[in-house]
PDB file of N, CA and C in Angstrom:
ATOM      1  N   UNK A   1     114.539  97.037  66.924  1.00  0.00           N
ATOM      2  CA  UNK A   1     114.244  95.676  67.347  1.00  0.00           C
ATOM      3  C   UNK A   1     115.073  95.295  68.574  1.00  0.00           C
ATOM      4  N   UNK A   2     116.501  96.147  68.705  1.00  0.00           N
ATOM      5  CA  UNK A   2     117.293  95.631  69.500  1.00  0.00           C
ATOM      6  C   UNK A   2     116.442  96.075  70.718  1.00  0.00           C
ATOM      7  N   UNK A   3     115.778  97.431  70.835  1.00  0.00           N
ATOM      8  CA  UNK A   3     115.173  97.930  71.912  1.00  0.00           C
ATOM      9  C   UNK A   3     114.147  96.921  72.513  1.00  0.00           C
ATOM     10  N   UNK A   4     113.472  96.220  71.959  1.00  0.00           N
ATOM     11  CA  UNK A   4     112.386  95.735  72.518  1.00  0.00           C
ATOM     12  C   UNK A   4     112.691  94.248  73.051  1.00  0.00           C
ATOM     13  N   UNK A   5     113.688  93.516  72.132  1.00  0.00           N
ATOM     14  CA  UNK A   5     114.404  92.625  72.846  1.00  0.00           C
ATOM     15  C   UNK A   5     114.996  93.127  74.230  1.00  0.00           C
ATOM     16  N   UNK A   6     115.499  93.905  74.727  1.00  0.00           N
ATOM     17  CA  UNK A   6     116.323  94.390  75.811  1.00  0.00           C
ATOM     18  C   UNK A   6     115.165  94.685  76.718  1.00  0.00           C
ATOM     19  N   UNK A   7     114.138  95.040  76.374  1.00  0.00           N
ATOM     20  CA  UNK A   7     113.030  95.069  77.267  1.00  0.00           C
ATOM     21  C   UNK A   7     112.372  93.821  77.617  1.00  0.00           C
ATOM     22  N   UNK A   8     111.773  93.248  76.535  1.00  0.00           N
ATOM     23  CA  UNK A   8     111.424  91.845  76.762  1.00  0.00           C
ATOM     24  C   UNK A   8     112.107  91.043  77.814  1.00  0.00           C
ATOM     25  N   UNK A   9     113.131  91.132  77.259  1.00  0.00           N
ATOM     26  CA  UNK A   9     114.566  90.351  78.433  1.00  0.00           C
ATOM     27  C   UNK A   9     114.732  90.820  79.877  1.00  0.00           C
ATOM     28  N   UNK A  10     114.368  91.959  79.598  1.00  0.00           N
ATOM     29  CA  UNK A  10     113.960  92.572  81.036  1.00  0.00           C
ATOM     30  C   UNK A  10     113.215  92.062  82.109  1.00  0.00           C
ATOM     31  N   UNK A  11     111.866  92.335  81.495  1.00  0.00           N
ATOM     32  CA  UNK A  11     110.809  92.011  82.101  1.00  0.00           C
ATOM     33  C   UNK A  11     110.947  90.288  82.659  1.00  0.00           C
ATOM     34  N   UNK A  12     110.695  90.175  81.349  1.00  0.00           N
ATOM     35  CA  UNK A  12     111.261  88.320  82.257  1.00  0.00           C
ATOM     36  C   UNK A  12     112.125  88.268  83.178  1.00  0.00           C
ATOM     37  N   UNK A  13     113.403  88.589  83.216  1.00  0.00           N
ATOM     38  CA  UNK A  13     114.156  88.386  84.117  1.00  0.00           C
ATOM     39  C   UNK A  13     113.891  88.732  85.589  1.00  0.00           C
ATOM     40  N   UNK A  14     112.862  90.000  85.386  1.00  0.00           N
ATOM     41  CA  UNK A  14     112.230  90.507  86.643  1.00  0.00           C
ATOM     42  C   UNK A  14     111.041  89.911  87.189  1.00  0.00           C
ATOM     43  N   UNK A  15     110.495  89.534  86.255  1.00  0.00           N
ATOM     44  CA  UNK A  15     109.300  88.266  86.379  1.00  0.00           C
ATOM     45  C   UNK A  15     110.011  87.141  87.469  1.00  0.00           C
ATOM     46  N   UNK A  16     110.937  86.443  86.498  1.00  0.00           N
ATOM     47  CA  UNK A  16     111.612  85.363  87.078  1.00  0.00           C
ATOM     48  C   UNK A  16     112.335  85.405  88.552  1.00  0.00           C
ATOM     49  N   UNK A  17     112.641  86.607  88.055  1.00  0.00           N
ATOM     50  CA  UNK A  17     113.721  86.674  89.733  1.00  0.00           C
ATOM     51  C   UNK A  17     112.376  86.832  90.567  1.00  0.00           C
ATOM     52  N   UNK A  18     111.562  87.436  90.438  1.00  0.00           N
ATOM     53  CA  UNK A  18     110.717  87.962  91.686  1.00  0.00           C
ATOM     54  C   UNK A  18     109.465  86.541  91.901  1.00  0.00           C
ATOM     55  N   UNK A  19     108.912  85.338  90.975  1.00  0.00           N
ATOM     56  CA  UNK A  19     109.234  84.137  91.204  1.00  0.00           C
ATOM     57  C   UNK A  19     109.698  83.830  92.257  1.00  0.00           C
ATOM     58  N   UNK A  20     111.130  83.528  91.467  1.00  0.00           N
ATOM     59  CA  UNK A  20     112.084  82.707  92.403  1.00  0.00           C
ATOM     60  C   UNK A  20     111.843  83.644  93.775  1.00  0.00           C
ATOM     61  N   UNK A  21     111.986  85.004  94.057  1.00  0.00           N
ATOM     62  CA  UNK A  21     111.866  84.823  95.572  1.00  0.00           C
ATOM     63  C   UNK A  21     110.458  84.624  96.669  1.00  0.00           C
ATOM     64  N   UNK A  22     109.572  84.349  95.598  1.00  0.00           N
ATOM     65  CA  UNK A  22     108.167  84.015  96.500  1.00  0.00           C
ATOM     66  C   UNK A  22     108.274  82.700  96.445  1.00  0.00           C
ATOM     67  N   UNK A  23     109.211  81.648  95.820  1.00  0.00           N
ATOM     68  CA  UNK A  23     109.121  80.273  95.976  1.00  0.00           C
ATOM     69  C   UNK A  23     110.363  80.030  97.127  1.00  0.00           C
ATOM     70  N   UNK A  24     111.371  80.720  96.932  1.00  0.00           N
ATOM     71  CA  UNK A  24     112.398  80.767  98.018  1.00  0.00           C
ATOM     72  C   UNK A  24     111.907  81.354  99.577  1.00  0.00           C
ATOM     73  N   UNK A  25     110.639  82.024  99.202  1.00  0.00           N
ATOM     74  CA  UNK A  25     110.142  82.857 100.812  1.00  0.00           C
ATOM     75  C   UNK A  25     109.029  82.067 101.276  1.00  0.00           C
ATOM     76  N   UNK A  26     108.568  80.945 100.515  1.00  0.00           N
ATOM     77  CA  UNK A  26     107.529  79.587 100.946  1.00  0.00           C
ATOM     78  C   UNK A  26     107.856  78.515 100.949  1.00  0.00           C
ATOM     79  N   UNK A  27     109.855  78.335 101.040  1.00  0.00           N
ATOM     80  CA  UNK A  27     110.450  77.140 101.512  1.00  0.00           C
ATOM     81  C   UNK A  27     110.030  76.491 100.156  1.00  0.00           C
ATOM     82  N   UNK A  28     109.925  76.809  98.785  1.00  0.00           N
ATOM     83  CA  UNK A  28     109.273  75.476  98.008  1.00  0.00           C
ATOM     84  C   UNK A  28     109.963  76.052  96.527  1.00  0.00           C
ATOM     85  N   UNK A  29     110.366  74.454  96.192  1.00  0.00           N
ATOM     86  CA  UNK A  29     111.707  74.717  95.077  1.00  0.00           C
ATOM     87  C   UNK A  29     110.906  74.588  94.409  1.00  0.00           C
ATOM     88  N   UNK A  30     109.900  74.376  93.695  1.00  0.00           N
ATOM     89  CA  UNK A  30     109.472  74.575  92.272  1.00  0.00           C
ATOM     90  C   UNK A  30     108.511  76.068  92.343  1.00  0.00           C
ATOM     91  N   UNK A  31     108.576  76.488  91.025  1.00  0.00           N
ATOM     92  CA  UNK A  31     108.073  77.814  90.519  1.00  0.00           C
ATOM     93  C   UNK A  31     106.950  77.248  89.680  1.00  0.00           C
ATOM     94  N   UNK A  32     105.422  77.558  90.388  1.00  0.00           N
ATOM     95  CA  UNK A  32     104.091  77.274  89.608  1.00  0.00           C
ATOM     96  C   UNK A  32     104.240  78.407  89.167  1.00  0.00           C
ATOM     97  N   UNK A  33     102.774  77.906  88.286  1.00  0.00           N
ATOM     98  CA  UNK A  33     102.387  79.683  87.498  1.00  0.00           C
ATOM     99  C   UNK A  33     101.180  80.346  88.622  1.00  0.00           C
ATOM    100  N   UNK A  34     101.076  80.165  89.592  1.00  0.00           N
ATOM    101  CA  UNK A  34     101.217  81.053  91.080  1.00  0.00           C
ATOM    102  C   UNK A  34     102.002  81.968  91.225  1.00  0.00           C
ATOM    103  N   UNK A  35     103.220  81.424  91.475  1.00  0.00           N
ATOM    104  CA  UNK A  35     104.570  82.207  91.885  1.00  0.00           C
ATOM    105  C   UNK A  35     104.170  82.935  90.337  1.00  0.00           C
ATOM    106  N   UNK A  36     104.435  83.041  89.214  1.00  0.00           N
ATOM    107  CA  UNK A  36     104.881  83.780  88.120  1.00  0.00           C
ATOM    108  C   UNK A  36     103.631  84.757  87.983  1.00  0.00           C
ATOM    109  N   UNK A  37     102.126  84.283  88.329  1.00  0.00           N
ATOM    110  CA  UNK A  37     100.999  85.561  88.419  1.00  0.00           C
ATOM    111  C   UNK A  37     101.245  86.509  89.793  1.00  0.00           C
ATOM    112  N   UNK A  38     101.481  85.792  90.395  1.00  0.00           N
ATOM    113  CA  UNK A  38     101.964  86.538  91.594  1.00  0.00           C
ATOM    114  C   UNK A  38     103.145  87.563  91.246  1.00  0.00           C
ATOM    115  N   UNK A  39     104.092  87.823  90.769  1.00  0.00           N
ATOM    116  CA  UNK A  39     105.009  88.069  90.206  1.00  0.00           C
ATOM    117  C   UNK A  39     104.732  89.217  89.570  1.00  0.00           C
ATOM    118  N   UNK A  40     104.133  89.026  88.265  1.00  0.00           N
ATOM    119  CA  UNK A  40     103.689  89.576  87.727  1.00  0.00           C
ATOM    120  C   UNK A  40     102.159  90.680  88.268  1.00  0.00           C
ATOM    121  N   UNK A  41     101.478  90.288  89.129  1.00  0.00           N
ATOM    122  CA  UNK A  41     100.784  91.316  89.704  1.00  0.00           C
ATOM    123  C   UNK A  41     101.345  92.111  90.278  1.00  0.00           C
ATOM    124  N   UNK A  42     102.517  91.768  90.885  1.00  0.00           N
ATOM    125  CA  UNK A  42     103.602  92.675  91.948  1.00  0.00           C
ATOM    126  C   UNK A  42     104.095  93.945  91.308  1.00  0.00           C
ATOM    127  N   UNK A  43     104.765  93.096  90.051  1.00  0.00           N
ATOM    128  CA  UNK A  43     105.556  94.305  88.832  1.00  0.00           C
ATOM    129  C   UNK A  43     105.006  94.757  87.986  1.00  0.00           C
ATOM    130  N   UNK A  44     103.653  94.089  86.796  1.00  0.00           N
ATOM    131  CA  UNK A  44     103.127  95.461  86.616  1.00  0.00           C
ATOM    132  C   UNK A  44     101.659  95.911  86.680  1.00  0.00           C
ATOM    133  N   UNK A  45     101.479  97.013  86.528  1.00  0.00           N
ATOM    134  CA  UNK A  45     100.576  97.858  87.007  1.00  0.00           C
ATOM    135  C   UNK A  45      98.925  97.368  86.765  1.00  0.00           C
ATOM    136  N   UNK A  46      97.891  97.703  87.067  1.00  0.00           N
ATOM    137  CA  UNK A  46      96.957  97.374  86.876  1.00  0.00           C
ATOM    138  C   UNK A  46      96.515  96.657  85.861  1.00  0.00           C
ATOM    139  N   UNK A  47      95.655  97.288  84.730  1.00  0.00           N
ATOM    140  CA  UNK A  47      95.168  96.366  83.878  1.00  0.00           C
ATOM    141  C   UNK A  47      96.228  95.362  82.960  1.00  0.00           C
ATOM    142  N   UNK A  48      97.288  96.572  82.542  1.00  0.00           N
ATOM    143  CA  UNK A  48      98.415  95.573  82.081  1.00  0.00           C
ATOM    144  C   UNK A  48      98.975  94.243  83.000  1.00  0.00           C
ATOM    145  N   UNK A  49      98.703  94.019  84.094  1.00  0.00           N
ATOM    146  CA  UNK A  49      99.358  92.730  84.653  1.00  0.00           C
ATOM    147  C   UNK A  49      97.781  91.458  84.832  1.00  0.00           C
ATOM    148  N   UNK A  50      96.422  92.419  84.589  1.00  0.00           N
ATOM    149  CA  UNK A  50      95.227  91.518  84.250  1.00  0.00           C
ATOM    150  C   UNK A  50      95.571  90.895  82.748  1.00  0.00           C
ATOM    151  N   UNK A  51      95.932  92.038  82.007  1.00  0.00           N
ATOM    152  CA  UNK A  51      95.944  91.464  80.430  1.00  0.00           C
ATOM    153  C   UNK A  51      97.012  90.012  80.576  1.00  0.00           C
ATOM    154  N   UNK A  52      97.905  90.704  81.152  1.00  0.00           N
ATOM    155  CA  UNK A  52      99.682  89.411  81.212  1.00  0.00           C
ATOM    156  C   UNK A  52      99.282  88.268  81.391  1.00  0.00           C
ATOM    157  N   UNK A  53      98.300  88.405  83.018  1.00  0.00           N
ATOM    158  CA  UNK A  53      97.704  87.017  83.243  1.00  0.00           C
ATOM    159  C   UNK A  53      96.908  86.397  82.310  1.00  0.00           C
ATOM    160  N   UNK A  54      95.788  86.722  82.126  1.00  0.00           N
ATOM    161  CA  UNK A  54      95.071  86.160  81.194  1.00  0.00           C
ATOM    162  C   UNK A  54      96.432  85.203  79.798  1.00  0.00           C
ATOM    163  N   UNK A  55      96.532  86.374  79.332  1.00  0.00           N
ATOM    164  CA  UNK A  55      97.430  85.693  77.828  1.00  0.00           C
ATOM    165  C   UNK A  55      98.362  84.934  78.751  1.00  0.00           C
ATOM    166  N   UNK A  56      99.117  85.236  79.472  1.00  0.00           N
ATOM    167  CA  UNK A  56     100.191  83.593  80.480  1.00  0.00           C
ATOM    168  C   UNK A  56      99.471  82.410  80.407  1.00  0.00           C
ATOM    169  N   UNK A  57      97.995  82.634  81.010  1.00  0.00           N
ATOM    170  CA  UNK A  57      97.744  81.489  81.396  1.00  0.00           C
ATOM    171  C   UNK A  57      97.180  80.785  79.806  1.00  0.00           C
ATOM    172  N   UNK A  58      96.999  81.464  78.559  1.00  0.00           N
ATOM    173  CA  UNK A  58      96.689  81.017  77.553  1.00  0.00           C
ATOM    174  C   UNK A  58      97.840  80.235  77.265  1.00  0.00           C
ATOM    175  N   UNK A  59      99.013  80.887  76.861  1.00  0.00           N
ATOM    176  CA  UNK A  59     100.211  80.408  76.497  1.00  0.00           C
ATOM    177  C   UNK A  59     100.338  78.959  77.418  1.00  0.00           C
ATOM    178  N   UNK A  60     100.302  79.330  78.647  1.00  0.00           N
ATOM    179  CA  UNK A  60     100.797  77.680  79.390  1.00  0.00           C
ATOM    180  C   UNK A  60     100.179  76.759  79.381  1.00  0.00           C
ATOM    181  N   UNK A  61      98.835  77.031  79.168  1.00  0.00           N
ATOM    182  CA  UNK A  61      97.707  75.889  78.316  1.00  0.00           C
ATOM    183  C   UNK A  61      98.020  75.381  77.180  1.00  0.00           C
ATOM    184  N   UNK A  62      98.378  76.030  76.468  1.00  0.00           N
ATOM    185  CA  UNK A  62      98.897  75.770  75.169  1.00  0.00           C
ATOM    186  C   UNK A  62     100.393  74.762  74.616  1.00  0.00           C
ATOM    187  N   UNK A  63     101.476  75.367  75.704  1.00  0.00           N
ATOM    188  CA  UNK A  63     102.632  75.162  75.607  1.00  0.00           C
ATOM    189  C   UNK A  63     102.788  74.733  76.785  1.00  0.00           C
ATOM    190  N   UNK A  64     103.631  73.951  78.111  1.00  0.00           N
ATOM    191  CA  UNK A  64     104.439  73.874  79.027  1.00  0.00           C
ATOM    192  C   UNK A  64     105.811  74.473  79.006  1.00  0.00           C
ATOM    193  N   UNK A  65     105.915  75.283  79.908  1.00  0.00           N
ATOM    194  CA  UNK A  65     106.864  76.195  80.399  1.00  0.00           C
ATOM    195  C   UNK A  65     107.954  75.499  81.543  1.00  0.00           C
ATOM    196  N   UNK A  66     109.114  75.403  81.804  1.00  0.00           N
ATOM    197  CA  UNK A  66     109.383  75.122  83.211  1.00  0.00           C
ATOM    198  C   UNK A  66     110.490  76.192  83.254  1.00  0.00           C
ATOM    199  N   UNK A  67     110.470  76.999  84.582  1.00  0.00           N
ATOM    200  CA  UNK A  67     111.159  77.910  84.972  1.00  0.00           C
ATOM    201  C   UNK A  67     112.182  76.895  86.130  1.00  0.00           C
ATOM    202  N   UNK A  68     113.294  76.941  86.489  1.00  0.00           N
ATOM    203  CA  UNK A  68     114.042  76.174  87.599  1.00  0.00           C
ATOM    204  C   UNK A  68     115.076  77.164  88.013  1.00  0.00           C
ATOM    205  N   UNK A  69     115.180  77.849  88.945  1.00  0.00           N
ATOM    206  CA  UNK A  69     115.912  78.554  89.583  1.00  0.00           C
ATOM    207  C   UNK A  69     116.551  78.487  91.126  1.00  0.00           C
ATOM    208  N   UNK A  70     117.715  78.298  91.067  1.00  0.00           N
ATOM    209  CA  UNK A  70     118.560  77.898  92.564  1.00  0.00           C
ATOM    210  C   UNK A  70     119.165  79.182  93.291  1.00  0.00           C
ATOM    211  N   UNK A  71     119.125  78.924  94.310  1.00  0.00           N
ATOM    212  CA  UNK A  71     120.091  80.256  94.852  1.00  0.00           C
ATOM    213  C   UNK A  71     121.521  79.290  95.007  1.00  0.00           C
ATOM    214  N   UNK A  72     122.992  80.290  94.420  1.00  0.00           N
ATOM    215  CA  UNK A  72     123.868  79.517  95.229  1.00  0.00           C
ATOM    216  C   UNK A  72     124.190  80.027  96.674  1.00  0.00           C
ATOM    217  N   UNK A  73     125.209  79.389  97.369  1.00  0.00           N
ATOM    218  CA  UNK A  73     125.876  80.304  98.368  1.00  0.00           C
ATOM    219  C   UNK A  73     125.564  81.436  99.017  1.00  0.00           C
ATOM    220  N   UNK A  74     125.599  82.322  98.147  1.00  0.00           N
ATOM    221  CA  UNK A  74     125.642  83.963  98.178  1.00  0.00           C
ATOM    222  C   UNK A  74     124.401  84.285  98.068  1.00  0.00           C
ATOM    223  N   UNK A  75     123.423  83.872  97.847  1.00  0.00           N
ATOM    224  CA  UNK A  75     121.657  84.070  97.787  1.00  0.00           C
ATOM    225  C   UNK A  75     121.846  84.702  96.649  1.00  0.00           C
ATOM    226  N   UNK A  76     122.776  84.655  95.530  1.00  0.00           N
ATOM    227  CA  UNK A  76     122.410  84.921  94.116  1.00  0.00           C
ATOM    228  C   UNK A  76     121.413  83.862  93.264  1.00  0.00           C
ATOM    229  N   UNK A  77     120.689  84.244  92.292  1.00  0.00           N
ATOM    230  CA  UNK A  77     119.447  83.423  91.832  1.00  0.00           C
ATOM    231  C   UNK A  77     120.193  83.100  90.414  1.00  0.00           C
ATOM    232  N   UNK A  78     120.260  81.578  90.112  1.00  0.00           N
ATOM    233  CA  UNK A  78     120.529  80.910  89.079  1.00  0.00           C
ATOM    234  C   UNK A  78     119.506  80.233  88.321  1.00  0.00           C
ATOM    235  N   UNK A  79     119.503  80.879  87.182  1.00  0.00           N
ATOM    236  CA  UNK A  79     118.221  80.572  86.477  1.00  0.00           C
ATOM    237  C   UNK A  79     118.326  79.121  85.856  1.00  0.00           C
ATOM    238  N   UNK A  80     117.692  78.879  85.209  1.00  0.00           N
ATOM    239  CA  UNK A  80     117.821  77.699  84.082  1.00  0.00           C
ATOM    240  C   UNK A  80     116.298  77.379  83.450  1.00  0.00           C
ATOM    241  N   UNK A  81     116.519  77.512  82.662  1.00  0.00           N
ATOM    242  CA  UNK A  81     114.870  78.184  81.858  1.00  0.00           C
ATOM    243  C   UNK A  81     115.031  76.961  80.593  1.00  0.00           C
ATOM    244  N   UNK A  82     114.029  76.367  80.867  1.00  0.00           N
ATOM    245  CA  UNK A  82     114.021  74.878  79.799  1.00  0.00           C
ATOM    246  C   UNK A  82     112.318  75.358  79.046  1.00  0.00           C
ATOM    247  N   UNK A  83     112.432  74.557  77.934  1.00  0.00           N
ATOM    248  CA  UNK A  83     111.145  75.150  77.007  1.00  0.00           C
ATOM    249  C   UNK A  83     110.894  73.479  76.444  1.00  0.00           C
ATOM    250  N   UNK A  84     109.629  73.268  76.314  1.00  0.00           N
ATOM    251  CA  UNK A  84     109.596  71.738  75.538  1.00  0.00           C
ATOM    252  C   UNK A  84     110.033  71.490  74.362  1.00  0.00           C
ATOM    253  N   UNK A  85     110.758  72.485  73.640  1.00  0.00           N
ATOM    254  CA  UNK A  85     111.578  72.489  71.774  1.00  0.00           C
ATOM    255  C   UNK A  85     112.763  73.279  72.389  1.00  0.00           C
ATOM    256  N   UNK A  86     113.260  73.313  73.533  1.00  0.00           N
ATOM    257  CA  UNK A  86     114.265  73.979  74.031  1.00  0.00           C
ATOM    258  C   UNK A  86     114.527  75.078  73.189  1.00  0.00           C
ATOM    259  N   UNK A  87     113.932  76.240  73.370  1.00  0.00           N
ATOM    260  CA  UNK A  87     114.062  77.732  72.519  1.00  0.00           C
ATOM    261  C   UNK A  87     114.665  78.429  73.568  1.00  0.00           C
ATOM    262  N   UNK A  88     114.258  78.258  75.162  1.00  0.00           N
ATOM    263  CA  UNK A  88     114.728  78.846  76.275  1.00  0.00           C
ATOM    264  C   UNK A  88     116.076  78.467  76.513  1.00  0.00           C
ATOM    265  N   UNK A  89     117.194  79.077  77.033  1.00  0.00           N
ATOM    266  CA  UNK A  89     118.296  78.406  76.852  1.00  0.00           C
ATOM    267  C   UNK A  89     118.759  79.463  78.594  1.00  0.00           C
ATOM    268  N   UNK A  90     119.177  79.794  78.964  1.00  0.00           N
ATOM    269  CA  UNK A  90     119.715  80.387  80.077  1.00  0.00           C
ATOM    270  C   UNK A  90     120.411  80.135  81.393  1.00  0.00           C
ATOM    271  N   UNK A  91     121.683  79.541  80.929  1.00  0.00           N
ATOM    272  CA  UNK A  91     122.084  78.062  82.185  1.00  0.00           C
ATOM    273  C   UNK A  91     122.804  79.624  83.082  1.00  0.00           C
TER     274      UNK A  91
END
């Protein structure tokens, strides 16, 4: 179980970061679920990133998501991942 958590966690994080830099490379501080299909077509591979989209865009219909990510200083990416029952926690 620990394995697939560590992957899961992965992927998001790579999701997210790569996000944040198509919203940071179009001058525009909020992260749609644009930036995150976009993202996700980038990283993974064919049909698996058709399947992702599809079920994403189910989930965000369903639920509201907000991703908020800053660069400081150093062009390091600071996440902060809010959930509407706050389950997301990642300051």
């Amino acid at each position: 179980m620990s394995i697939m958590n560590s992957f899961v966690n992965d992927i998001f994080e790579r999701i997210a970061a790569e996000a944040s830099r198509l919203a940071h490379y179009n001058k525009r501080a909020t992260i749609t679920s644009r930036e995150i299909q976009t993202a996700v077509r980038l990283l993974l591979p064919g049909e698996l990133a058709k399947h992702a989209v599809s079920e994403g865009t189910k989930a965000v219909t369903s639920t509201p998501v907000r991703v908020i990510c800053n660069y400081d200083d150093n062009n390091n990416i600071n996440n902060n991942l809010q959930h509407k029952n706050g389950s997301f926690q990642n300051h």
